[in-house]
Protein backbone atom coordinates (compact mmCIF):
# COMPACT_ATOMS: atom_id res chain seq x y z
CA UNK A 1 -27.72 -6.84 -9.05
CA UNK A 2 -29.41 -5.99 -5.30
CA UNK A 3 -27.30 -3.31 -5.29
CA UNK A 4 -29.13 -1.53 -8.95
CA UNK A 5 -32.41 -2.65 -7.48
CA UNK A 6 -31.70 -0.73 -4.03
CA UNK A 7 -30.97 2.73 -6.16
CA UNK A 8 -33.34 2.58 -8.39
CA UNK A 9 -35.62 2.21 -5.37
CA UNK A 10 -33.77 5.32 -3.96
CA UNK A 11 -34.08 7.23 -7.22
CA UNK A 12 -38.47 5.99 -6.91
CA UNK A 13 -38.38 7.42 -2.96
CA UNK A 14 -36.55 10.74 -3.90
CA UNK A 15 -38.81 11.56 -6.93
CA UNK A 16 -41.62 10.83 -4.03
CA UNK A 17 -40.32 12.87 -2.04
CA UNK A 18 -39.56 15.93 -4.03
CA UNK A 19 -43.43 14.94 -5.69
CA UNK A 20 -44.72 15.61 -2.02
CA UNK A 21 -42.84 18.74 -0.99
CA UNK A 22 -44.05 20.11 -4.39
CA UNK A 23 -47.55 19.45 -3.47
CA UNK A 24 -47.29 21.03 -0.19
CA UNK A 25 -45.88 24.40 -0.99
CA UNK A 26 -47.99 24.87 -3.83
CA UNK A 27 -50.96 24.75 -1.62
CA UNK A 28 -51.85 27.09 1.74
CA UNK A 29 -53.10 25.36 4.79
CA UNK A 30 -52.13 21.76 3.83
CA UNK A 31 -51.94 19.37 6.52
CA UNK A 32 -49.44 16.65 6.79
CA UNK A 33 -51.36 13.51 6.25
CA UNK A 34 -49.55 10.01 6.69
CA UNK A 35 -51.31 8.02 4.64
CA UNK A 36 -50.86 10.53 1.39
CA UNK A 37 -47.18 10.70 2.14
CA UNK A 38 -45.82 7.23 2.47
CA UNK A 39 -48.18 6.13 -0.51
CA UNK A 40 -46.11 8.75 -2.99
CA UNK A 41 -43.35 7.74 -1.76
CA UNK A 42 -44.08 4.02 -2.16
CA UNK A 43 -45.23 4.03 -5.15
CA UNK A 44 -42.48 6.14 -6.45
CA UNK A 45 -40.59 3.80 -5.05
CA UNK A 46 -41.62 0.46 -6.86
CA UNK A 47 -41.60 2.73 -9.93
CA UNK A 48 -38.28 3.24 -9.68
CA UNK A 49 -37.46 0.51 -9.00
CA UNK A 50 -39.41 -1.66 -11.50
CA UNK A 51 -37.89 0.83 -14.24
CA UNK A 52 -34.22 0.01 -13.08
CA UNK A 53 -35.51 -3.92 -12.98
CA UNK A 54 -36.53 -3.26 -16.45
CA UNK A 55 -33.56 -1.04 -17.75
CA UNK A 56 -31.31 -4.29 -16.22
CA UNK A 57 -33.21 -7.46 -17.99
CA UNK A 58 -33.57 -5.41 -21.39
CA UNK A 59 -29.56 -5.24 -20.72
CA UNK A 60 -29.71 -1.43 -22.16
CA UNK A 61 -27.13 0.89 -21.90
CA UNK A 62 -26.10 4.50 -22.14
CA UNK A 63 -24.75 6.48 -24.44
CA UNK A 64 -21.44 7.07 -22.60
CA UNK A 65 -21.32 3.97 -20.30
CA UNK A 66 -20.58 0.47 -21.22
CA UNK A 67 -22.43 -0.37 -18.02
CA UNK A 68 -24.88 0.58 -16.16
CA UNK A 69 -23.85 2.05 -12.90
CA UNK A 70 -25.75 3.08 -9.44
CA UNK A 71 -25.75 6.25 -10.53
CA UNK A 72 -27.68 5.95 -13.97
CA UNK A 73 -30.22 3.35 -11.70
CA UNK A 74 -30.59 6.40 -9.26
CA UNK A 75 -32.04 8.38 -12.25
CA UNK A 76 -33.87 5.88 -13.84
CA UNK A 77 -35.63 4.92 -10.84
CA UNK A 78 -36.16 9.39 -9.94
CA UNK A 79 -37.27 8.70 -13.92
CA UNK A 80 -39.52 6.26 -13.07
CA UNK A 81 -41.51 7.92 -10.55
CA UNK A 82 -42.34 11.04 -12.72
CA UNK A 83 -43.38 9.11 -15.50
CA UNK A 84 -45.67 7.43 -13.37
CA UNK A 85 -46.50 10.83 -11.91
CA UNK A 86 -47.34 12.28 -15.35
CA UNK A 87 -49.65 8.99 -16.64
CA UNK A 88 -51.68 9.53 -12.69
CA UNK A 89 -52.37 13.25 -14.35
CA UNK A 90 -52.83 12.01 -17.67
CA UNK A 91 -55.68 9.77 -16.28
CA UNK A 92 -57.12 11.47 -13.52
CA UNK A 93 -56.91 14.84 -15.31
CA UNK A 94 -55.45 16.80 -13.40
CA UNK A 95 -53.27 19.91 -14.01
């Protein structure tokens, strides 16, 4: 089971990542700041990994798999993180 935790985690960090790239090409003269980074990240992270925690207990699966592979936690956990990316711009409205 560590092993689904550990992607989904991956799947939260990547969407982070990708998040924060995003963010600094759509804006000129942005400068790298530490704190901003590893707290998308992070949080993507946990995301991503609290949706492939919660895709495990509910014991769901997909519509091809009889089991739920690293590979499906990898996107559920990317999933994860832009949900919770989407309900931060929801709230905070934002563009």
């Amino acid at each position: 089971m560590e092993s689904f935790l550990i992607w989904g985690l991956a799947g939260g960090v990547l969407r982070g990542l990708v998040g924060y790239v995003k963010h600094r090409a759509s804006y000129k003269d942005v400068r790298f700041d530490w704190g901003y980074f590893l707290s998308t990240v992070g949080i993507s992270g946990i995301a991503g990994f609290a949706a492939a925690v919660s895709l495990r207990q509910l014991g769901v699966t997909a519509v091809e798999f009889s089991a739920l592979t690293p590979a499906v936690m990898f996107v559920t956990g990317y999933a994860g993180g832009d949900v919770l990316e989407n309900l931060a711009k929801i709230i905070l409205k934002k563009p």
